[in-house]
Protein backbone atom coordinates (compact mmCIF):
# COMPACT_ATOMS: atom_id res chain seq x y z
CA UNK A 1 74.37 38.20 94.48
CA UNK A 2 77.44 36.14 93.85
CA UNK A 3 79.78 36.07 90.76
CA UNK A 4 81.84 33.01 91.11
CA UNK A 5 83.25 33.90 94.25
CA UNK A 6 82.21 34.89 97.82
CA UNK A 7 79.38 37.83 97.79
CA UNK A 8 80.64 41.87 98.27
CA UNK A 9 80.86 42.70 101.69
CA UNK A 10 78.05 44.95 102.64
CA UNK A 11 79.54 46.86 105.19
CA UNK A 12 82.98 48.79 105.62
CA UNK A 13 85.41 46.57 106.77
CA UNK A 14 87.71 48.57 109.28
CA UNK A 15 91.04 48.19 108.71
CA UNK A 16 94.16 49.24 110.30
CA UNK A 17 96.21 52.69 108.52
CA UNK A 18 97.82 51.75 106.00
CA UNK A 19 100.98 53.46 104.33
CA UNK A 20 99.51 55.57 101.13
CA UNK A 21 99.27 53.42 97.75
CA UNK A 22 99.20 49.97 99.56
CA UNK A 23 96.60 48.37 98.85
CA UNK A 24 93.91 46.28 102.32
CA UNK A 25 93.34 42.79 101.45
CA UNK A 26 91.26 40.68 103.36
CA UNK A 27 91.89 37.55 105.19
CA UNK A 28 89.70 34.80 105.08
CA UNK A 29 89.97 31.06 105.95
CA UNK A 30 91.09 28.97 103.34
CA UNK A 31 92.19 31.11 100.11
CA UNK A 32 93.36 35.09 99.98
CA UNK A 33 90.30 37.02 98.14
CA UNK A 34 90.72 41.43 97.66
CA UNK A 35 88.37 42.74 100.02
CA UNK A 36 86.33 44.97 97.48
CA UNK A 37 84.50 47.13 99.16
CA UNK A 38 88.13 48.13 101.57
CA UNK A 39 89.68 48.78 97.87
CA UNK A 40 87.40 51.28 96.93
CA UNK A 41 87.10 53.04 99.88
CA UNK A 42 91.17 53.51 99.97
CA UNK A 43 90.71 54.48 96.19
CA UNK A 44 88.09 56.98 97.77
CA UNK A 45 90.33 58.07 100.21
CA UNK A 46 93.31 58.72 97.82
CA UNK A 47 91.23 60.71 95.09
CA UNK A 48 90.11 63.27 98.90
CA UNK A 49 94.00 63.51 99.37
CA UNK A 50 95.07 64.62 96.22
CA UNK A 51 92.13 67.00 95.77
CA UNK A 52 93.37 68.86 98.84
CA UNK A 53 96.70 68.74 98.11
CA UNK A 54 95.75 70.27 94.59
CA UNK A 55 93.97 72.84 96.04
CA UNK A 56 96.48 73.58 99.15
CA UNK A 57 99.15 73.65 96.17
CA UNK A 58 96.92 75.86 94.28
CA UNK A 59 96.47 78.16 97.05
CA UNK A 60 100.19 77.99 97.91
CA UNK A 61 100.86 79.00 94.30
CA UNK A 62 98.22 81.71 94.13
CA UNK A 63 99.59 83.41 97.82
CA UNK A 64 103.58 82.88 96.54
CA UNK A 65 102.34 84.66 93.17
CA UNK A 66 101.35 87.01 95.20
CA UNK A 67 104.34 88.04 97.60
CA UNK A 68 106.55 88.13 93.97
CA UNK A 69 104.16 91.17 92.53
CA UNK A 70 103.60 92.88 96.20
CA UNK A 71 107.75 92.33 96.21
CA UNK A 72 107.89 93.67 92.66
CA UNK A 73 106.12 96.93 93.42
CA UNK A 74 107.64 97.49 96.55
CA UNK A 75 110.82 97.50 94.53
CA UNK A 76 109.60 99.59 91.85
CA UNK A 77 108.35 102.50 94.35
CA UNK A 78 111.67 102.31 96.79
CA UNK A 79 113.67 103.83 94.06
CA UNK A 80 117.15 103.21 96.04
CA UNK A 81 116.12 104.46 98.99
CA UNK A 82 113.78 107.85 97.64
CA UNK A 83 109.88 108.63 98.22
CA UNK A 84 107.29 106.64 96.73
CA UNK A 85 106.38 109.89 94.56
CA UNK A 86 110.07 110.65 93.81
CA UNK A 87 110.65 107.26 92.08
CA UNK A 88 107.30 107.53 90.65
CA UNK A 89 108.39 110.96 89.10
CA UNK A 90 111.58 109.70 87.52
CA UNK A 91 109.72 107.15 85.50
CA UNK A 92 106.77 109.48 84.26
CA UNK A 93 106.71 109.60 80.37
CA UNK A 94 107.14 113.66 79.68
CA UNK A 95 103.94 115.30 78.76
CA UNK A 96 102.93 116.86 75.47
CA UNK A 97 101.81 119.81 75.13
CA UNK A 98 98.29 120.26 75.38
CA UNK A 99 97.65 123.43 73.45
CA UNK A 100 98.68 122.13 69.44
CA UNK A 101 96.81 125.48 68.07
CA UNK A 102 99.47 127.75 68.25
CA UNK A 103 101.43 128.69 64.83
CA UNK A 104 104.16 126.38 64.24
CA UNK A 105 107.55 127.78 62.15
CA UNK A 106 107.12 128.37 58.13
CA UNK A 107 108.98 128.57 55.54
CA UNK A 108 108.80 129.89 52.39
CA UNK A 109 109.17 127.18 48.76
CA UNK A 110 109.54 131.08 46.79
CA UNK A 111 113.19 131.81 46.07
CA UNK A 112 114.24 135.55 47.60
CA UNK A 113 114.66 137.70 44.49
CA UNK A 114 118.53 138.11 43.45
CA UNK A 115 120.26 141.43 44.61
CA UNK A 116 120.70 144.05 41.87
CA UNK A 117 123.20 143.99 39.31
CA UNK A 118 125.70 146.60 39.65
CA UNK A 119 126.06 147.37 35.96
CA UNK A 120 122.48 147.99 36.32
CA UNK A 121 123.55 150.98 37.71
CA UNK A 122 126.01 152.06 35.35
CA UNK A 123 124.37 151.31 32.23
CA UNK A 124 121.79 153.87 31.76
CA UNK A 125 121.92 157.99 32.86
CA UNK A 126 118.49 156.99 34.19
CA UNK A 127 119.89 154.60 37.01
CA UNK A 128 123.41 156.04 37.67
CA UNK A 129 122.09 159.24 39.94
CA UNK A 130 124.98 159.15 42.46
CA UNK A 131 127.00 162.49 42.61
CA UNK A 132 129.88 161.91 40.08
CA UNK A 133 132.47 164.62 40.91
CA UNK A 134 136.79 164.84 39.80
CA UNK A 135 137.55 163.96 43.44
CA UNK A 136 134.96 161.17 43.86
CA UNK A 137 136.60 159.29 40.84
CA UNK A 138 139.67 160.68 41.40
CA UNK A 139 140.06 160.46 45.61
CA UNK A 140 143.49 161.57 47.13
CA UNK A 141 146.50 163.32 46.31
CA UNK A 142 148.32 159.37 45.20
CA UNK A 143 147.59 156.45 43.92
CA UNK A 144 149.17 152.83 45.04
CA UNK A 145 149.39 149.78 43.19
CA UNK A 146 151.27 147.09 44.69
CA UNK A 147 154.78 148.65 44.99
CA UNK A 148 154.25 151.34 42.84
CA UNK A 149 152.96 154.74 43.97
CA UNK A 150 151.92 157.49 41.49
CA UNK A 151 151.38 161.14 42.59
CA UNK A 152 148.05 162.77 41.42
CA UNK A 153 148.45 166.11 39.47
CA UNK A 154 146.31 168.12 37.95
CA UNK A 155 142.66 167.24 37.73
CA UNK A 156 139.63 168.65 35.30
CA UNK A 157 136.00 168.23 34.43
CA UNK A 158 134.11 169.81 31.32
CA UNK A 159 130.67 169.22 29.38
CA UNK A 160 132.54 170.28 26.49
CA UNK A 161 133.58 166.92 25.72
CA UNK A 162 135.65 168.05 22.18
CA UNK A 163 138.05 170.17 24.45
CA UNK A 164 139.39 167.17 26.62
CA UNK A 165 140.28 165.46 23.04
CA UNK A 166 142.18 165.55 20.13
CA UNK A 167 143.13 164.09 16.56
CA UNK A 168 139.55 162.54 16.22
CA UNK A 169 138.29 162.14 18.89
CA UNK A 170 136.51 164.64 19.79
CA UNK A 171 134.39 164.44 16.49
CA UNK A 172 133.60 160.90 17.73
CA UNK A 173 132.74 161.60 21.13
CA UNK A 174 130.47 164.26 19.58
CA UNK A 175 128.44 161.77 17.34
CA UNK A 176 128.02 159.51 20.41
CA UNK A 177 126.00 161.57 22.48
CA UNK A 178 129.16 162.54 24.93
CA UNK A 179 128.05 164.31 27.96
CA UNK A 180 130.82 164.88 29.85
CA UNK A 181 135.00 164.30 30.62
CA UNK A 182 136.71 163.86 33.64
CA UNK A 183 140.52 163.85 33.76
CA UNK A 184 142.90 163.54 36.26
CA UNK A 185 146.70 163.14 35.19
CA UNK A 186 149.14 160.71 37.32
CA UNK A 187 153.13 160.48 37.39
CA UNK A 188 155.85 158.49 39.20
CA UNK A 189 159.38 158.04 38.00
CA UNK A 190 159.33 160.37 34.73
CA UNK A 191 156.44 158.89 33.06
CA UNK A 192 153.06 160.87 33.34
CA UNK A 193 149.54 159.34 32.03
CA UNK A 194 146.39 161.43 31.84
CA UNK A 195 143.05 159.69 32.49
CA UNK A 196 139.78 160.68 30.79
CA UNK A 197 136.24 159.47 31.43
CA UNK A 198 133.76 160.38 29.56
CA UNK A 199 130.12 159.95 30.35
CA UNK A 200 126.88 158.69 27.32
CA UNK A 201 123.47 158.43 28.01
CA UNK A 202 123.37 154.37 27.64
CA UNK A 203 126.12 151.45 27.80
CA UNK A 204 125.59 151.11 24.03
CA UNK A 205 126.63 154.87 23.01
CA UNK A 206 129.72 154.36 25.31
CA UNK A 207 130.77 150.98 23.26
CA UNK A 208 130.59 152.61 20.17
CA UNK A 209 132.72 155.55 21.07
CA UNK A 210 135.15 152.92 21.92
CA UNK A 211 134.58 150.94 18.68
CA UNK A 212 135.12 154.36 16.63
CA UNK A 213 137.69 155.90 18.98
CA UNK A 214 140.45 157.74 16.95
CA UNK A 215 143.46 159.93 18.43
CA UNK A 216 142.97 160.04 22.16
CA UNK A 217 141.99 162.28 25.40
CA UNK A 218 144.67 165.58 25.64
CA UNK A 219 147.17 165.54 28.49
CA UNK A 220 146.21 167.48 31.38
CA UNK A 221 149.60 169.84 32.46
CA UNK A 222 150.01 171.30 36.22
CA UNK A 223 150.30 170.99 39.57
CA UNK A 224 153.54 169.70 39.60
CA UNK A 225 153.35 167.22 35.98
CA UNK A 226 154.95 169.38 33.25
CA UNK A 227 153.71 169.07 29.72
CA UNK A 228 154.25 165.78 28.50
CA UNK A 229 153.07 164.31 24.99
CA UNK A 230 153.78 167.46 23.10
CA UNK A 231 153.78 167.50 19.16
CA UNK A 232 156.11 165.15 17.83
CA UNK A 233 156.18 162.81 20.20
CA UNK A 234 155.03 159.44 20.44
CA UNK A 235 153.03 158.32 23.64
CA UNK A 236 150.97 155.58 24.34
CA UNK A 237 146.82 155.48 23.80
CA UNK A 238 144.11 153.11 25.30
CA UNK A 239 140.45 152.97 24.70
CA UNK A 240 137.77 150.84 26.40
CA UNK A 241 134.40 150.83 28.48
CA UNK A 242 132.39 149.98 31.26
CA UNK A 243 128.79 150.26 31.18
CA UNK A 244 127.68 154.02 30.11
CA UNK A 245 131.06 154.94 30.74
CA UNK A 246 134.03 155.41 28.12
CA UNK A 247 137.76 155.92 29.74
CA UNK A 248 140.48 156.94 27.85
CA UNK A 249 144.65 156.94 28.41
CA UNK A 250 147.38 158.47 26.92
CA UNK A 251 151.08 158.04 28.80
CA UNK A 252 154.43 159.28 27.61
CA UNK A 253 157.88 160.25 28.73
CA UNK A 254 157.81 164.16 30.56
CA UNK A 255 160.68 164.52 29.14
CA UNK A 256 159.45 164.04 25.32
CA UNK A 257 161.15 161.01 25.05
CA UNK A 258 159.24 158.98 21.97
CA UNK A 259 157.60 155.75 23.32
CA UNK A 260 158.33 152.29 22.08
CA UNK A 261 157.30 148.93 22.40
CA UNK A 262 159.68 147.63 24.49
CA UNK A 263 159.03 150.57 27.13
CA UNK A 264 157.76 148.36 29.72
CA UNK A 265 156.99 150.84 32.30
CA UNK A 266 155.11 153.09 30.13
CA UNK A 267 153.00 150.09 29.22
CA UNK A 268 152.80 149.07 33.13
CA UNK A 269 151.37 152.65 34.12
CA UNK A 270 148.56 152.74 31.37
CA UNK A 271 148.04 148.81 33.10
CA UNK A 272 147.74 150.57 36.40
CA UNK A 273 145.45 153.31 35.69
CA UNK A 274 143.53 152.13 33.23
CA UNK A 275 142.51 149.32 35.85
CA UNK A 276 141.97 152.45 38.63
CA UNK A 277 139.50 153.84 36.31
CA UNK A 278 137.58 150.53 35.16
CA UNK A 279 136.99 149.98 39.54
CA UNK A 280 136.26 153.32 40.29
CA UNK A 281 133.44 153.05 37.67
CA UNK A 282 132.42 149.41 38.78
CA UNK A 283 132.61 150.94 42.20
CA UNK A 284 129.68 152.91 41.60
CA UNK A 285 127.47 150.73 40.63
CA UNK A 286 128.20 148.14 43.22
CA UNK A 287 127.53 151.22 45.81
CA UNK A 288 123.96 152.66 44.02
CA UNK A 289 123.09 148.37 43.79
CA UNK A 290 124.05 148.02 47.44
CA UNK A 291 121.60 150.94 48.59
CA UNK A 292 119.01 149.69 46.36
CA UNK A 293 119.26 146.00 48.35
CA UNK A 294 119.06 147.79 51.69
CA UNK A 295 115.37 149.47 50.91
CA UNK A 296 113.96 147.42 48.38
CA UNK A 297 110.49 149.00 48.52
CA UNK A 298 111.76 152.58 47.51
């Protein structure tokens, strides 16, 4: 079969190597005609060489892949120089705990109850059961208030609330429900002050006394304080309260001096004791409230 032009060669023409990507020609006499059959056979030839240099690269790749992971975990297990299972230890994630039954920490959403209110205490006869005695409101043979000092003197205590009183008001301690006085007298620098505290059954029979006091508690005499606030003489009387508790004042001159308004120091002692006797009352309610915190279930 020929196509305008000398037939294919049948046969391989051999042909001397030939650099790679130059193409055999062939000669013939006369004209120079491509030898066909040697181009497609060098064509062949090319396509073999860069299969097996595909898959020699391939391979290459695949083996130098390879040597970078086996590199790569070598690294990773020498640790600088320690054991395999050293390294491998210093990169384990910690372990949780297994066992996720046991009870875990609580806490309570109910608000602890508040602790007792010491005029709870000392409102009511019912509450107030500590021992009340002249030397447990009273302690000590002075008292001290800042740079004052005031020697104790004669001290008293009598259910028969009328005889700790006068002008008045021992009617109104009476009519109140008074169950008892406590006095204890005071002096430093010629001025002497008695204290009296008497005791009601409630907070509200203890206000009213104070409401309706008139006159004021009688000066307790002795052990060392002469008489002071005699008949005709002027002296100086408080009133207030504190829970169940009423406390009383009178302070004068021992000398019988009258007292006036501009007597500061008279004024300052009632100040001084009449403060003594409202914390010595507070006291014991913050004491009984205290011991009622420590065993709540009694």
């Amino acid at each position: 079969m020929s196509f305008g032009g000398p037939q294919w060669p049948q046969e391989p023409h051999q042909q001397p190597h030939q650099p790679y990507g130059q193409q055999p020609y062939q000669q013939s006499y006369g004209t120079d005609t491509p030898d066909w059959s040697a181009l497609a056979e060098a064509s062949a030839a090319r396509a073999r060489r860069r299969r097996w240099l595909l898959i020699g690269g391939g391979a290459l790749a695949t083996a130098a892949i390879g040597t970078v992971i086996a590199v790569a975990i070598v690294s990773a297990n020498s640790g600088g120089g320690a054991t395999g299972d050293k390294a491998a230890g210093s990169t384990t994630a910690p372990e949780l705990p297994s066992d996720t039954t046991q009870p875990q920490p609580s806490f309570s959403s109910v608000a602890p109850p508040p602790p007792p209110d010491p005029m709870d205490f000392i409102s009511t006869a019912q509450k107030d059961k500590a021992p009340l005695t002249p030397e447990s409101l009273f302690p000590g043979k002075k008292l001290t208030v800042g740079d004052r000092e005031y020697r104790k003197g004669a001290v008293a205590s009598t259910t028969d609330c009328s005889a700790a009183a006068q002008a008045g008001l021992g009617a109104v301690l009476r009519k109140h429900g008074c169950d008892r006085v406590i006095r204890a007298t005071y002096e430093r620098d010629g001025v002497a002050i008695t204290v009296g505290v008497a005791l009601f059954d409630t907070k509200g029979d203890a206000l009213r006394a104070k409401e309706d006091v008139q006159g004021g508690v009688t000066p307790l005499a002795g052990s060392g304080v002469g008489g002071f606030c005699q008949a005709k003489t002027v002296c100086l009387r408080r009133a207030n309260s504190l829970g169940r508790y009423a406390y009383f004042t009178q302070a004068g001159y021992t000398s019988g001096k009258k007292v006036t308004k501009s007597d500061e120091v008279v004024f300052k002692t009632s100040d001084d004791l009449g403060t003594f006797a409202f914390n010595q009352i507070y006291a014991r309610g913050r004491i009984q409230a205290s011991a009622a915190a420590a065993a709540p279930g009694q």
